[in-house]
Structure formats: C-alpha cells, structure tokens
N, C-alpha and C. Protein backbone atom coordinates (compact mmCIF):
# COMPACT_ATOMS: atom_id res chain seq x y z
N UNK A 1 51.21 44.53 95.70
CA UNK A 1 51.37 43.10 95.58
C UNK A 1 50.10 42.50 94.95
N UNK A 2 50.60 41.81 93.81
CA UNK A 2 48.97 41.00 92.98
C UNK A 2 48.72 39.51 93.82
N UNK A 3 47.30 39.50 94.28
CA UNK A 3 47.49 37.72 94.85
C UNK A 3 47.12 37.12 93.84
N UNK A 4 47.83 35.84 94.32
CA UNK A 4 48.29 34.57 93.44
C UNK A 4 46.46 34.29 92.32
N UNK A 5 46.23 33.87 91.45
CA UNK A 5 45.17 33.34 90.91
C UNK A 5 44.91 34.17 89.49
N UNK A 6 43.86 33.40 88.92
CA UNK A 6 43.35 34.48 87.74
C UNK A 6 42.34 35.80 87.70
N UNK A 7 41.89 35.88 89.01
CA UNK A 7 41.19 36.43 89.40
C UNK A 7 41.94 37.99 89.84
N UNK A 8 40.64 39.27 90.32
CA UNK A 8 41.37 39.85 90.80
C UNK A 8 41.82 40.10 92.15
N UNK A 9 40.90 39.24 93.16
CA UNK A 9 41.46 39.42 94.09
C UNK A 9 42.27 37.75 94.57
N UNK A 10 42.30 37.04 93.45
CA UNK A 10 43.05 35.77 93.76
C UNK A 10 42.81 34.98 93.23
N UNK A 11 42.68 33.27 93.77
CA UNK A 11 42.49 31.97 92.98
C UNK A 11 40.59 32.02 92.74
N UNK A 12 40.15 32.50 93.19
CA UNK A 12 38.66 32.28 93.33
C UNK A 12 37.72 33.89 92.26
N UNK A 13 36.69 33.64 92.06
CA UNK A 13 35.96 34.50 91.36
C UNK A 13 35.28 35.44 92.47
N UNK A 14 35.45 37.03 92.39
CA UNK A 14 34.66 37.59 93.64
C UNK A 14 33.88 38.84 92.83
N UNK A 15 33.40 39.54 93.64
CA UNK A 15 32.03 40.78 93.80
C UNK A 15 32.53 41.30 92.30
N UNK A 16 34.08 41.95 92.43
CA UNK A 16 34.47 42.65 91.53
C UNK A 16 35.09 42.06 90.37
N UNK A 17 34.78 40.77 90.35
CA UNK A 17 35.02 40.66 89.03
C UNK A 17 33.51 40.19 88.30
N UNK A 18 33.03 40.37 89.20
CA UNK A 18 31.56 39.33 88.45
C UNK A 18 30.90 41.47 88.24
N UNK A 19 31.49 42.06 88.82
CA UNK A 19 31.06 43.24 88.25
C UNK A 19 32.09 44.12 86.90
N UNK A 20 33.24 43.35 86.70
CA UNK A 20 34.19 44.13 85.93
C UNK A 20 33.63 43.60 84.41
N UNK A 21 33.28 42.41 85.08
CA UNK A 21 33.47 41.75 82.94
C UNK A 21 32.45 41.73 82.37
N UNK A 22 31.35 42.10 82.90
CA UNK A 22 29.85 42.57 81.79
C UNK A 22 30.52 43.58 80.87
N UNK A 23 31.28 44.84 81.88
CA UNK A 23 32.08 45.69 81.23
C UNK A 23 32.90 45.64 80.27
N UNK A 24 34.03 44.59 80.34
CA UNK A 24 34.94 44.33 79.75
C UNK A 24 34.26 43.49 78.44
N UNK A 25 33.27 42.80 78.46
CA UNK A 25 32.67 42.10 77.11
C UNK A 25 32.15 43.21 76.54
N UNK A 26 30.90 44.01 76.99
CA UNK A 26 31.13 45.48 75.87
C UNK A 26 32.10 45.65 75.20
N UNK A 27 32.82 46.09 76.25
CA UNK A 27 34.37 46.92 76.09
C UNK A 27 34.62 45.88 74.45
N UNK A 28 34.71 44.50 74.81
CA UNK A 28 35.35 43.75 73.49
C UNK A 28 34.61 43.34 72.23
N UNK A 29 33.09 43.34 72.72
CA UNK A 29 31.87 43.45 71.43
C UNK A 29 32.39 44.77 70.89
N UNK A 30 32.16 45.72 71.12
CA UNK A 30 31.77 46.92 70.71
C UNK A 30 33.01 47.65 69.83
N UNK A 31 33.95 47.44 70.98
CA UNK A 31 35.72 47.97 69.99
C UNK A 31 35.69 47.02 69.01
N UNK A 32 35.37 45.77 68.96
CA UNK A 32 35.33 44.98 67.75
C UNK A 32 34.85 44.92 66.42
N UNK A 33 33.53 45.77 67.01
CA UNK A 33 32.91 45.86 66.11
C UNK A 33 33.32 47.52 65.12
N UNK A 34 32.79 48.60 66.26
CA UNK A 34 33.52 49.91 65.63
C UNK A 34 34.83 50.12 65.48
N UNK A 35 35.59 49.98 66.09
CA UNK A 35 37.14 50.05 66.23
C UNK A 35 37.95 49.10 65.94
N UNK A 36 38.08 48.33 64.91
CA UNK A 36 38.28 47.38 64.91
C UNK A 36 40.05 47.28 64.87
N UNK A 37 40.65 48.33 64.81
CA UNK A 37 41.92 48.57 64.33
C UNK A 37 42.58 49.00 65.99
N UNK A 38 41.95 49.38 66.60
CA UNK A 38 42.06 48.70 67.77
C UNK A 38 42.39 48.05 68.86
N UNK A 39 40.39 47.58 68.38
CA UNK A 39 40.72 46.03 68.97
C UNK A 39 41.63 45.17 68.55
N UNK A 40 42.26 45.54 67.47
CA UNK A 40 43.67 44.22 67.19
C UNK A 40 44.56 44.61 67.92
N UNK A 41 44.62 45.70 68.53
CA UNK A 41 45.42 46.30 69.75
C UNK A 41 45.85 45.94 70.74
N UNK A 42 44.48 45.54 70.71
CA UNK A 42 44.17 45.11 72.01
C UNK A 42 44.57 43.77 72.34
N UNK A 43 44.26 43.06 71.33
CA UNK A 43 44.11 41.83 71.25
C UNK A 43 44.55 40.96 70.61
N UNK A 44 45.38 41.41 69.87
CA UNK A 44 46.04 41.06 68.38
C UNK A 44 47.34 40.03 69.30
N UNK A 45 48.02 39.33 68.30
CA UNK A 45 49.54 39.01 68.41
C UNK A 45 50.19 40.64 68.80
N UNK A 46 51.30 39.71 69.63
CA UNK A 46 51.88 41.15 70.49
C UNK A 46 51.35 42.43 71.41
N UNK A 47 49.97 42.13 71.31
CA UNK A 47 48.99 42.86 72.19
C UNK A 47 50.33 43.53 73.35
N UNK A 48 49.73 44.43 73.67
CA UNK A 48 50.54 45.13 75.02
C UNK A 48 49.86 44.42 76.34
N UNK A 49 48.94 44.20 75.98
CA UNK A 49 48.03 44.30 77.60
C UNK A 49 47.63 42.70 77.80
N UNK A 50 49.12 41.26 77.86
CA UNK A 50 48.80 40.30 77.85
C UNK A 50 48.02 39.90 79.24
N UNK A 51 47.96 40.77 80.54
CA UNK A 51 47.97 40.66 81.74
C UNK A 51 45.85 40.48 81.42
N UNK A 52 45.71 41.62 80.47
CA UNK A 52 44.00 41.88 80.81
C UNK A 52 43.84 41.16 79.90
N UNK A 53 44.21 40.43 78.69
CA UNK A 53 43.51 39.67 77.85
C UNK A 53 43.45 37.88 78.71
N UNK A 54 44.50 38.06 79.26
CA UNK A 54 44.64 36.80 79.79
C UNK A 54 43.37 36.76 81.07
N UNK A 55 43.37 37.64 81.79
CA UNK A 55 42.16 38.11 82.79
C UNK A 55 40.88 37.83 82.30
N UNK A 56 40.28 38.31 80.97
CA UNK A 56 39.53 38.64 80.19
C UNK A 56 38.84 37.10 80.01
N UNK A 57 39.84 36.18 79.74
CA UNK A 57 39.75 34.87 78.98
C UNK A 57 39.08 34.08 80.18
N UNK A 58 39.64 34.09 81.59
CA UNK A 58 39.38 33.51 82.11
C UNK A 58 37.83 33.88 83.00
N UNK A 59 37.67 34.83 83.09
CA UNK A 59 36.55 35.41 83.62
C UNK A 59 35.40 35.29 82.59
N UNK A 60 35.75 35.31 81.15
CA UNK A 60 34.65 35.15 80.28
C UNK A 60 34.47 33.26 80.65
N UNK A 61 35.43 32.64 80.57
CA UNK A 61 35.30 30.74 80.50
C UNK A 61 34.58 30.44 82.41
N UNK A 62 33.88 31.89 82.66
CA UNK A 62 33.03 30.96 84.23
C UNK A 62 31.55 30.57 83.67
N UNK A 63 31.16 29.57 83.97
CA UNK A 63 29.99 29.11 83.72
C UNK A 63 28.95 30.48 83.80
N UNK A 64 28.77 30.76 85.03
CA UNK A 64 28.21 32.08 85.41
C UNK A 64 28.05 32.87 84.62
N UNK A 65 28.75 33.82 83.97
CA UNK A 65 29.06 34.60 83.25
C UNK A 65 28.87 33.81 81.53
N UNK A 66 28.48 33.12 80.92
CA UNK A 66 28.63 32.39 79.60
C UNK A 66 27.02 32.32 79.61
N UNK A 67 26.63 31.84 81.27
CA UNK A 67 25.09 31.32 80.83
C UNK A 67 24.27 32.76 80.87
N UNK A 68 24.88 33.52 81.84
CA UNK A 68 23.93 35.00 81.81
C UNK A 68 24.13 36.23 81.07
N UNK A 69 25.56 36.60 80.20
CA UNK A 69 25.80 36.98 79.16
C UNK A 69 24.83 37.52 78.08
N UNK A 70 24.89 38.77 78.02
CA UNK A 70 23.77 38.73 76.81
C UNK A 70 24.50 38.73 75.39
N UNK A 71 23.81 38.15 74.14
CA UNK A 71 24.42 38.06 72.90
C UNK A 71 25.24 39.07 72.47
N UNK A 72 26.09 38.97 71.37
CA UNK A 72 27.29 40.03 70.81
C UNK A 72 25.91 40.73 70.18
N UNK A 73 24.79 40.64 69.11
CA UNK A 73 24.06 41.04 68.67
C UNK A 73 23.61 42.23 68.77
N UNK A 74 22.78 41.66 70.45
CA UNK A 74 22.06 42.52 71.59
C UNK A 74 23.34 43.81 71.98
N UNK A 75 24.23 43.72 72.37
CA UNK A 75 25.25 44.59 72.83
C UNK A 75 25.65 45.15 71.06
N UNK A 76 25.52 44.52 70.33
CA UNK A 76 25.55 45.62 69.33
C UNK A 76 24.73 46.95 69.09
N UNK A 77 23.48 45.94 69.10
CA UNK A 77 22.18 46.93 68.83
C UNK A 77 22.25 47.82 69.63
N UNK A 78 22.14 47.95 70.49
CA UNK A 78 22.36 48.76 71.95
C UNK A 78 23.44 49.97 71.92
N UNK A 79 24.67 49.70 71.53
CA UNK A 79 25.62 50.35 70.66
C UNK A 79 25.07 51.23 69.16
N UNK A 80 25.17 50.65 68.51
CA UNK A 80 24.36 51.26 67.02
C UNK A 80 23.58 52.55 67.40
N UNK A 81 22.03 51.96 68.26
CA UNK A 81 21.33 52.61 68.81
C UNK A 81 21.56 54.03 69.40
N UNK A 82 22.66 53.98 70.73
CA UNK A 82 23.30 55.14 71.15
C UNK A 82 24.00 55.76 69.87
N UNK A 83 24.85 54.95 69.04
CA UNK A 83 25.58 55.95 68.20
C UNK A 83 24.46 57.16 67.08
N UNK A 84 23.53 56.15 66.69
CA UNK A 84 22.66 56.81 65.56
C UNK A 84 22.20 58.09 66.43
N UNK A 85 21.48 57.92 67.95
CA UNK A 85 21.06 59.02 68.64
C UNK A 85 21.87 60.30 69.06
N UNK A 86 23.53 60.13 69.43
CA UNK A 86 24.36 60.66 69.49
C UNK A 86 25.06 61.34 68.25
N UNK A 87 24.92 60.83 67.38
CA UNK A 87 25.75 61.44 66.12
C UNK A 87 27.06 60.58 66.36
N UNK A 88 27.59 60.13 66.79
CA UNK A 88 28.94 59.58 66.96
C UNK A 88 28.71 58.37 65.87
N UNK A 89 30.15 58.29 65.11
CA UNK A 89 30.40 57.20 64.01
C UNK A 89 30.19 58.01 62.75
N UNK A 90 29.56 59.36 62.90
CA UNK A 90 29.85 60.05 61.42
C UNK A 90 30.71 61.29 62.18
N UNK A 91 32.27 60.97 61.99
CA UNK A 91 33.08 61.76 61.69
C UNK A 91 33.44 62.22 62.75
N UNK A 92 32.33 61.87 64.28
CA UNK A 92 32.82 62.74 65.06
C UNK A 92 33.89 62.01 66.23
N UNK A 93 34.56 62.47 67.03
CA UNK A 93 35.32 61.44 67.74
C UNK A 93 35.10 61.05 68.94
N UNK A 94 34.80 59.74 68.91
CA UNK A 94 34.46 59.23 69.67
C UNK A 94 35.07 59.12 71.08
C-alpha cells in the first residue's frame, strides 16, 4: 500500500527522501549529460516511469534541497573526472 502524498512515505518530506534525491539529481545531471538517449527515456513524452519523474519534480521544488544542491556543472566535473580516470566513455560499457 503507497501512503497518500508526494512523498515517499506520504504528504510530508522525510529522512529518506532528503536522502534519495541528491541521488536521483546525479542520476538526472549525469544520464543527461552522457546518456542522453536515455535520459529521454526517462523523461521524455511517454516516459514509462511517470510515478518517479513526478516524485523527482516534487522533491527537487523543496526549498531545502534547491538551496543546498550543488550545481549541474560541479556534478558534471565530478563525473568527467571519474570517467577520464576509469576509462569509461571510450567505448567501454558503462
């Protein structure tokens, strides 16, 4: 049974979501940026997964989370960084 709200455990913002969506903004910088074919997957018109984009939207629009957020930039670089050190993004699969 899902309770009622946008949240995941209901109408209110709790532990686990203020821990899910640092994740989930990677998750949407990063596929955006490398994967971009994708992220329209994901996210596109007709998306499959209207349940987590809709989740997504609302957890990104908490004050909380907007003011302490670090830039798409920063979560790029950070990305890039691991890939150049890893070899991943030339050819290999990710």
């Amino acid at each position: 049974m899902t309770p009622p709200g946008d949240f995941l455990t209901g109408k209110d913002v709790g532990l686990v979501d203020c821990s899910l969506a640092p994740k989930l903004y990677h998750l949407d910088v990063a596929v955006g940026k490398f994967h971009p074919e994708t992220h329209k997957k994901l996210t596109g018109d007709g998306n499959a997964y209207p349940g987590l984009n809709g989740y997504m939207e609302s957890v990104f629009a908490q004050e909380a989370f907007k003011s302490t957020r670090y830039p798409a930039e920063v979560i790029l670089w950070g990305w890039e960084e691991h890939r150049k050190a890893t070899g991943e993004g030339k050819g290999c699969a990710v």
